[in-house]
Protein backbone atom coordinates (compact mmCIF):
# COMPACT_ATOMS: atom_id res chain seq x y z
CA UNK A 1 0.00 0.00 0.00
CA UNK A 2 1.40 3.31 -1.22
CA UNK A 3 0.68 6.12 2.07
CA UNK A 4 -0.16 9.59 1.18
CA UNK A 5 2.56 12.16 1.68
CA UNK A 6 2.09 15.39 2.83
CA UNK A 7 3.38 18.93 2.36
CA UNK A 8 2.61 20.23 5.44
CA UNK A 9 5.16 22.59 7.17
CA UNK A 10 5.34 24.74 10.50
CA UNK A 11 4.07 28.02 8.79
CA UNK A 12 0.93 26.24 7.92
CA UNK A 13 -0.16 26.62 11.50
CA UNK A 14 1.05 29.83 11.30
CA UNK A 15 -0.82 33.21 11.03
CA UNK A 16 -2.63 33.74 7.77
CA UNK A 17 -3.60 37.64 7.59
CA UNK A 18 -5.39 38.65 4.61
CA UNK A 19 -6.79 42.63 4.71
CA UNK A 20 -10.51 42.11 3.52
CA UNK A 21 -13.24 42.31 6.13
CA UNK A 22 -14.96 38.83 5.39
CA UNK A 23 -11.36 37.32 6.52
CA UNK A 24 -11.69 34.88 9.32
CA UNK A 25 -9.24 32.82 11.29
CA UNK A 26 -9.40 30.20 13.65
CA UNK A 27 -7.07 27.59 15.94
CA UNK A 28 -9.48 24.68 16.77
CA UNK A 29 -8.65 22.26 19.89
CA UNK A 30 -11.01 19.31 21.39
CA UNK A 31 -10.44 16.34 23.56
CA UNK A 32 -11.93 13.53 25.01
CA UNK A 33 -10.55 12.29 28.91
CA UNK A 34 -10.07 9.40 30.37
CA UNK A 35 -12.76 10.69 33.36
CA UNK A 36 -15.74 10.70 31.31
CA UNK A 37 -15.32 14.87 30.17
CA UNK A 38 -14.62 16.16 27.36
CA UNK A 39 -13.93 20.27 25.83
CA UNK A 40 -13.56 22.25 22.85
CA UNK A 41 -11.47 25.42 22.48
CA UNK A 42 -11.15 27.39 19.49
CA UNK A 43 -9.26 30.73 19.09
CA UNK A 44 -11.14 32.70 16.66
CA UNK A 45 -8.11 35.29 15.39
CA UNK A 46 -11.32 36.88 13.27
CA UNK A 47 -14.99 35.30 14.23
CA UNK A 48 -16.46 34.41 11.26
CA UNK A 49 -19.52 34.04 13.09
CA UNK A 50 -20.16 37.87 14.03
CA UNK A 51 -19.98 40.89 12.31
CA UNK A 52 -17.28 42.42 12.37
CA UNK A 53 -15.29 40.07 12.77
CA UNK A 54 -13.10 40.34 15.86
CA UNK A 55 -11.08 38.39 17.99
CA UNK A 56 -12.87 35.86 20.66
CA UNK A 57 -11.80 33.09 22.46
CA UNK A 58 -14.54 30.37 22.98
CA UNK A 59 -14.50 27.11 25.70
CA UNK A 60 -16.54 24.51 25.68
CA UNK A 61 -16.59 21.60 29.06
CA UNK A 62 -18.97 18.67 29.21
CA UNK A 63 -19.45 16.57 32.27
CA UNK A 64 -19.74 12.81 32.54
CA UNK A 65 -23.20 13.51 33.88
CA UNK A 66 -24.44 16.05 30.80
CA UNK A 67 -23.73 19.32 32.43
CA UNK A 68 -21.91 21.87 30.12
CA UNK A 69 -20.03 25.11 30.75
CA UNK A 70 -19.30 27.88 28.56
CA UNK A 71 -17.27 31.05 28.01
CA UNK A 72 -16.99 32.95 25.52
CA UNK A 73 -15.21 36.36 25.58
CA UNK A 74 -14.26 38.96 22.71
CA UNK A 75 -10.78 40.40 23.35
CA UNK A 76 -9.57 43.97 22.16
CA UNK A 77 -7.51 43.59 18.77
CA UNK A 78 -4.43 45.47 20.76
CA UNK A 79 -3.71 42.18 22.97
CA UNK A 80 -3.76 40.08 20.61
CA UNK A 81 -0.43 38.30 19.02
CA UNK A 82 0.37 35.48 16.51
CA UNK A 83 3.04 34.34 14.81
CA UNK A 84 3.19 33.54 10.99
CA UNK A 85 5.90 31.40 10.84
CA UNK A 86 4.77 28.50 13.34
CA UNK A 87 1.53 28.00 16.11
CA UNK A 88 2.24 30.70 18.31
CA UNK A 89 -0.96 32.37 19.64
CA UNK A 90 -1.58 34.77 22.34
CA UNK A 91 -5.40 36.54 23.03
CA UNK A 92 -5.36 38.41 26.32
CA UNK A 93 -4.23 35.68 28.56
CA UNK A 94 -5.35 32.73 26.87
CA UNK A 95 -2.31 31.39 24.54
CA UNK A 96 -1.66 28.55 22.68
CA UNK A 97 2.12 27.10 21.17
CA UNK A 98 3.96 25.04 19.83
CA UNK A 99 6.81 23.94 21.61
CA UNK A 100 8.88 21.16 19.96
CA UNK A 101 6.15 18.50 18.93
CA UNK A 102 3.72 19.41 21.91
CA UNK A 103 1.24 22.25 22.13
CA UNK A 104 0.89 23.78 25.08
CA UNK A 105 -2.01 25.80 26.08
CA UNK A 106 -4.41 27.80 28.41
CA UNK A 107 -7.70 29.40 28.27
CA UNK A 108 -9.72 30.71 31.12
CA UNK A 109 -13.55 32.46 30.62
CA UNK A 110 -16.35 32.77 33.17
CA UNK A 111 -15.27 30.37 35.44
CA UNK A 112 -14.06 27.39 33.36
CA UNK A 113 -10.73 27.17 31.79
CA UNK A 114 -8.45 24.53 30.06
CA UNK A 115 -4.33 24.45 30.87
CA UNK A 116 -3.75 20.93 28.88
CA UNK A 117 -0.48 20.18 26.75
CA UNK A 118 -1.05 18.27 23.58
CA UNK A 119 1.28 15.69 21.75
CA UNK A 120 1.04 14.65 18.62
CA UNK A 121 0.62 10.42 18.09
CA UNK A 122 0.68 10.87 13.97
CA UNK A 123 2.34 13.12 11.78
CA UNK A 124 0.16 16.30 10.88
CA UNK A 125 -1.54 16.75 7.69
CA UNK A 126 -2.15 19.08 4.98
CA UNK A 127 -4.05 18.02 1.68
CA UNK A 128 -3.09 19.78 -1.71
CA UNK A 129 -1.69 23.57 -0.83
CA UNK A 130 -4.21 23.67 1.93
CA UNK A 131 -7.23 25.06 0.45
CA UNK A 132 -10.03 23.04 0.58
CA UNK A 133 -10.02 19.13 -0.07
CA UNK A 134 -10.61 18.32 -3.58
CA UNK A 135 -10.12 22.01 -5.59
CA UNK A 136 -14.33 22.34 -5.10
CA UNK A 137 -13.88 26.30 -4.41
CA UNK A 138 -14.85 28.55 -7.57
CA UNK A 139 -14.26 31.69 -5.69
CA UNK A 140 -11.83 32.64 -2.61
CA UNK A 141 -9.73 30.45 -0.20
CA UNK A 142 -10.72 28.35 2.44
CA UNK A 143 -7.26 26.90 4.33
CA UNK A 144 -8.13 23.68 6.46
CA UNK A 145 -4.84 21.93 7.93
CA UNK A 146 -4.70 19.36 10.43
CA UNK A 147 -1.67 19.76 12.45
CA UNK A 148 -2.41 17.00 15.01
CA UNK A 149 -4.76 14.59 13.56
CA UNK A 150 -4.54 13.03 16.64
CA UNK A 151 -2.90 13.67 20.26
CA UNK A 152 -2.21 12.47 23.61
CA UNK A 153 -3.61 15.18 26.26
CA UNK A 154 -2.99 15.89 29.56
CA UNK A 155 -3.43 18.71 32.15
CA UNK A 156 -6.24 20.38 34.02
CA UNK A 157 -10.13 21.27 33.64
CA UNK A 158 -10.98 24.29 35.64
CA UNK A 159 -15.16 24.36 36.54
CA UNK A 160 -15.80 27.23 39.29
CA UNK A 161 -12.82 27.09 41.25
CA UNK A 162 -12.25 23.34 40.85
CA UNK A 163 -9.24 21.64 39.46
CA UNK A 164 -10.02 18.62 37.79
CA UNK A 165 -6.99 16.60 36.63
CA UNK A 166 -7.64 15.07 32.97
CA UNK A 167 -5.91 12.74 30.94
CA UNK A 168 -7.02 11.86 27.43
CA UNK A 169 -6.66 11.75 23.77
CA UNK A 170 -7.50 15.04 21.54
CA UNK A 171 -7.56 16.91 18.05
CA UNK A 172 -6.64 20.17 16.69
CA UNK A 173 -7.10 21.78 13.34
CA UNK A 174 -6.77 25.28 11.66
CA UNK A 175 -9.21 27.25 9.51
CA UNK A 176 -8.30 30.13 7.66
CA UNK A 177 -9.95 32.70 4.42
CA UNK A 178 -10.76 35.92 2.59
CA UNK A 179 -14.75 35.01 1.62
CA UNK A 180 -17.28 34.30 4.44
CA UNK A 181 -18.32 30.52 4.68
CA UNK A 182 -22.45 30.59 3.96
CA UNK A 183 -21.19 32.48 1.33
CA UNK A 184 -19.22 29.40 -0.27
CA UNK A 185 -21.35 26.71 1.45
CA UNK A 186 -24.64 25.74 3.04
CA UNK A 187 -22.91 23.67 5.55
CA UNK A 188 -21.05 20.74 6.43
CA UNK A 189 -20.81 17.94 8.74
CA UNK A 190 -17.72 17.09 10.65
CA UNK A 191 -16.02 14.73 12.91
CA UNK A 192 -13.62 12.14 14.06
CA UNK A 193 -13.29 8.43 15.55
CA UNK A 194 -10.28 7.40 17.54
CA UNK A 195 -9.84 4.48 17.40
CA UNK A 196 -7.31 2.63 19.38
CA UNK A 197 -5.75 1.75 16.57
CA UNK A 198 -7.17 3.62 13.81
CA UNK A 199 -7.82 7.22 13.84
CA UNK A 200 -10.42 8.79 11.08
CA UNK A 201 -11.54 12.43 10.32
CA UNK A 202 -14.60 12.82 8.16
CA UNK A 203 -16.67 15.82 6.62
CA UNK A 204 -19.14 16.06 4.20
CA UNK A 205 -19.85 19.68 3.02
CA UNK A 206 -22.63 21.24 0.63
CA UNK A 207 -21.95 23.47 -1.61
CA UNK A 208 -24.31 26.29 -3.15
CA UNK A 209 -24.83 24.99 -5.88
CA UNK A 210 -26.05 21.58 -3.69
CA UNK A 211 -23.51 19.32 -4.48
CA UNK A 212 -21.66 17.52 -1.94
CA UNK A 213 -18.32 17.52 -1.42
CA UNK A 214 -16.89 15.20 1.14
CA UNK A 215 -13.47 14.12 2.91
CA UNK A 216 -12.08 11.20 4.65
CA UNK A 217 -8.96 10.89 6.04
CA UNK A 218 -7.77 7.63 7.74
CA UNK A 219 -4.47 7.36 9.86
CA UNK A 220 -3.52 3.94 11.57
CA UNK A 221 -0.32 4.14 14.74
CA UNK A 222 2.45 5.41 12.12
CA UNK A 223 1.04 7.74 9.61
CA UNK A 224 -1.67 8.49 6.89
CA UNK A 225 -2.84 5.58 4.83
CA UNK A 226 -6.23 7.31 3.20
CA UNK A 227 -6.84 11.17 2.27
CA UNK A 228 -9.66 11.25 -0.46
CA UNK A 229 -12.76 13.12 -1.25
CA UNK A 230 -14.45 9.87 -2.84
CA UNK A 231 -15.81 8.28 -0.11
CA UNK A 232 -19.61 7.85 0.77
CA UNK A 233 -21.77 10.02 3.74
CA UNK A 234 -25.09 9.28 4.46
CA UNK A 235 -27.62 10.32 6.27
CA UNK A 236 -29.82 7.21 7.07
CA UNK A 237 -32.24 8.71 9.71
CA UNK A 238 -32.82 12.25 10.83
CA UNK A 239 -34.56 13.83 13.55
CA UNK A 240 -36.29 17.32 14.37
CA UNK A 241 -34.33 18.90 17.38
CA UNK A 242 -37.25 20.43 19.17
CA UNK A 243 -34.56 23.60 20.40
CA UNK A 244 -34.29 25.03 16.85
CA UNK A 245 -37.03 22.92 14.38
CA UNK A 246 -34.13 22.05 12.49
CA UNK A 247 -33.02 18.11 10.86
CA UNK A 248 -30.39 16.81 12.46
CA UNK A 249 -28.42 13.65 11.26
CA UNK A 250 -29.60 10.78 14.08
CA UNK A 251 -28.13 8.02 12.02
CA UNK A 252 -24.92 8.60 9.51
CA UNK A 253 -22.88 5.82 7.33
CA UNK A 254 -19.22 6.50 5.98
CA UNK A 255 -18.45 4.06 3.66
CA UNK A 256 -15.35 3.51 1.40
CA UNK A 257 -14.36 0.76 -0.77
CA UNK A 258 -10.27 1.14 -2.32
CA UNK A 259 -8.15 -1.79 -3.45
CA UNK A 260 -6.26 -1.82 -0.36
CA UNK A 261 -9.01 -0.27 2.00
CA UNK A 262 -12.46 -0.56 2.95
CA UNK A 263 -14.97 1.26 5.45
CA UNK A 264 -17.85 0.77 7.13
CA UNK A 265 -19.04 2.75 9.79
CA UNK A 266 -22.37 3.75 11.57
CA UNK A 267 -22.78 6.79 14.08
CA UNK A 268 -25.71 6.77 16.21
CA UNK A 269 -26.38 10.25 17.69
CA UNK A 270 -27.29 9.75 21.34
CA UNK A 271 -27.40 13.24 22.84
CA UNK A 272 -27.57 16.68 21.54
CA UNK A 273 -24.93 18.65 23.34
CA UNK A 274 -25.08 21.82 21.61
CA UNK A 275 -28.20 23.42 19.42
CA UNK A 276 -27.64 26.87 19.30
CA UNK A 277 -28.81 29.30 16.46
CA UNK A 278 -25.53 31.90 15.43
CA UNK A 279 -25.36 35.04 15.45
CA UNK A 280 -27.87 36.90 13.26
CA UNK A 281 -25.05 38.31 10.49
CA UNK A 282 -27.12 38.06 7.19
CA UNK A 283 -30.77 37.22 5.75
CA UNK A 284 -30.39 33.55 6.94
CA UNK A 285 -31.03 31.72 10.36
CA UNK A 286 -27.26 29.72 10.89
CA UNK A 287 -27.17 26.78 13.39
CA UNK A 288 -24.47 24.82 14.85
CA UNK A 289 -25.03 21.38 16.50
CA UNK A 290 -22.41 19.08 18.23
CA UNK A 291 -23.92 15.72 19.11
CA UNK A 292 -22.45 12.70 21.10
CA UNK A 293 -22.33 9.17 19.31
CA UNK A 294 -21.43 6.03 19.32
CA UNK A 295 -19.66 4.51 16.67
CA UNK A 296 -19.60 0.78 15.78
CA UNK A 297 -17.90 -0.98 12.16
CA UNK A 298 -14.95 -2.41 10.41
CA UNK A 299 -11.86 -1.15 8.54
CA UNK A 300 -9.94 -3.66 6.33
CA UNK A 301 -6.44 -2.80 5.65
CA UNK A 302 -3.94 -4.64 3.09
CA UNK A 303 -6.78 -8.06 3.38
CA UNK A 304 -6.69 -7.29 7.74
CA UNK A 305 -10.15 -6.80 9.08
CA UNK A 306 -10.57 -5.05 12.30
CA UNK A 307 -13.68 -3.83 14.16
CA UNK A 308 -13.86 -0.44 15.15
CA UNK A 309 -16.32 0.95 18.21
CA UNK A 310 -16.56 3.64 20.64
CA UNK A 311 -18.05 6.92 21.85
CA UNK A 312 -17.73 10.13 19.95
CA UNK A 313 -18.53 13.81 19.60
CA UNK A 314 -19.12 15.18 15.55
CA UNK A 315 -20.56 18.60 14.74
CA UNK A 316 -23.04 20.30 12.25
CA UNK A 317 -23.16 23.59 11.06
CA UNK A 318 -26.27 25.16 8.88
CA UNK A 319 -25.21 28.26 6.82
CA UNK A 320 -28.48 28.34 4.53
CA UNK A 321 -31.60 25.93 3.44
């Protein structure tokens, strides 16, 4: 089996400034621990999800039982720093780094905060030159790079005072460009399976003109062995979430069929941890979702069958019907 190589270098996780007011940015961070929580941090350089779009920091913490915390804060332009030639982010006094092949980070908002240091398990990736999977764009640039596909995770939860030592496995990933997203998509679904010994990001995006345009990249314990936008999503059952009257995806299928790989997989949503409607920046209602699931299938590699199961988080966002 012939593994994909990548072109990815430090600069990709980098700063990427362009001077146009639609231009967004954003440093993306989740993890699941060992203790039954689980967060997600993004640095948002430029919110795409506000007008204007300024700088804001956003943390999310779930509890084994269901409880969530949130902060969210917007931070003046003037203490904000980041580096273009590697990950090397400061807002206020939340930061995250690179530092060798670790990340380290902290961000603290209302209450909750995240100091957790990252290593990555598999090399990072980049597909093409970085702008979108699969050269689907017919206007602007939209940079996606995964610099740790996957990561080992380990530090502290802070929830009202309380330290909470966590120890886990995690993902981060880097958007960046010059056109605002509902105005290159309707909206995509995302999300990732780790797998002890597989690991497996997927999206599947629509575009205006309401074709689909999907990704699926598959890593096993030494590097990439799949990056491809030929691969099938499907949504085999949906559900109204009764927060927002919107479809949600309660069953999907990924599905991929190579001569040296195969796929199967089947998410079942089981709980609906975010359903918030976005910011009101245009003549559309937007809506992100992030759902937990479990995941059950198999993965055959080089004629070696393995069964892949587990518990995950994937995401939704709704730019336009």
């Amino acid at each position: 089996m012939q593994r994909p190589v990548s072109t990815y270098i430090e600069s990709d996780d980098g700063l990427h400034p362009f001077e146009n007011p639609e231009y967004y940015e954003w440093w993306y961070l989740d993890a699941r621990f060992d203790n039954g929580y689980s967060c997600v941090l993004t640095w948002h350089w430029r919110n795409e999800f506000l007008k204007p779009h300024i700088p804001t920091i956003q943390i999310f913490i779930y509890t084994p039982e269901g409880k969530r915390y949130v902060g969210l804060d917007a931070i003046d332009p003037q203490e904000c720093f980041a580096s273009q030639e590697r990950c090397d982010v400061k807002m206020g006094a939340s930061y995250l780094r690179q530092e060798g092949d670790s990340y380290q980070m902290a961000m603290h908002s209302r209450n909750v905060g995240c100091e957790l240091v990252y290593k990555g398990t598999i090399p990072a990736w980049k597909s093409g030159n970085g702008n979108f999977p699969g050269g689907v764009l017919s206007k602007g640039w939209a940079g996606w790079v995964i610099p740790c596909p996957r990561a080992s995770v380990e530090g502290k939860l802070f929830i009202k005072g309380i330290e909470i030592p966590v120890k886990g496995d995690g993902y981060h990933d880097h958007n960046w460009g010059d056109i605002d997203l509902y105005d290159l998509f309707k909206g995509w679904y995302w999300g990732r399976l780790n797998d002890p010994k597989y690991t497996i990001i997927f999206s599947c995006t629509r575009s205006l003109k309401d074709t689909v345009e999907p990704y699926l990249f598959i890593a096993d314990e030494k590097s990439t062995i799949l990056s491809t936008n030929k691969y099938d999503f499907a949504v085999e059952q949906d559900e109204i979430d009764t927060e927002t009257g919107q479809k949600y995806a309660k069953a999907i299928t990924l599905k991929y069929s190579g001569q040296d790989i195969k796929l199967t997989c089947r998410l079942n949503t089981k709980r609906v941890v975010e359903h918030s409607p976005l910011p009101k920046v245009n003549e559309y209602n937007m809506f992100n979702w992030r759902f937990l699931a479990d995941y059950e299938g198999e993965i055959m590699v080089d004629g070696q069958a393995d069964r892949i199961k587990g518990e995950t988080i994937h995401e939704r966002l709704l730019f336009r019907p």
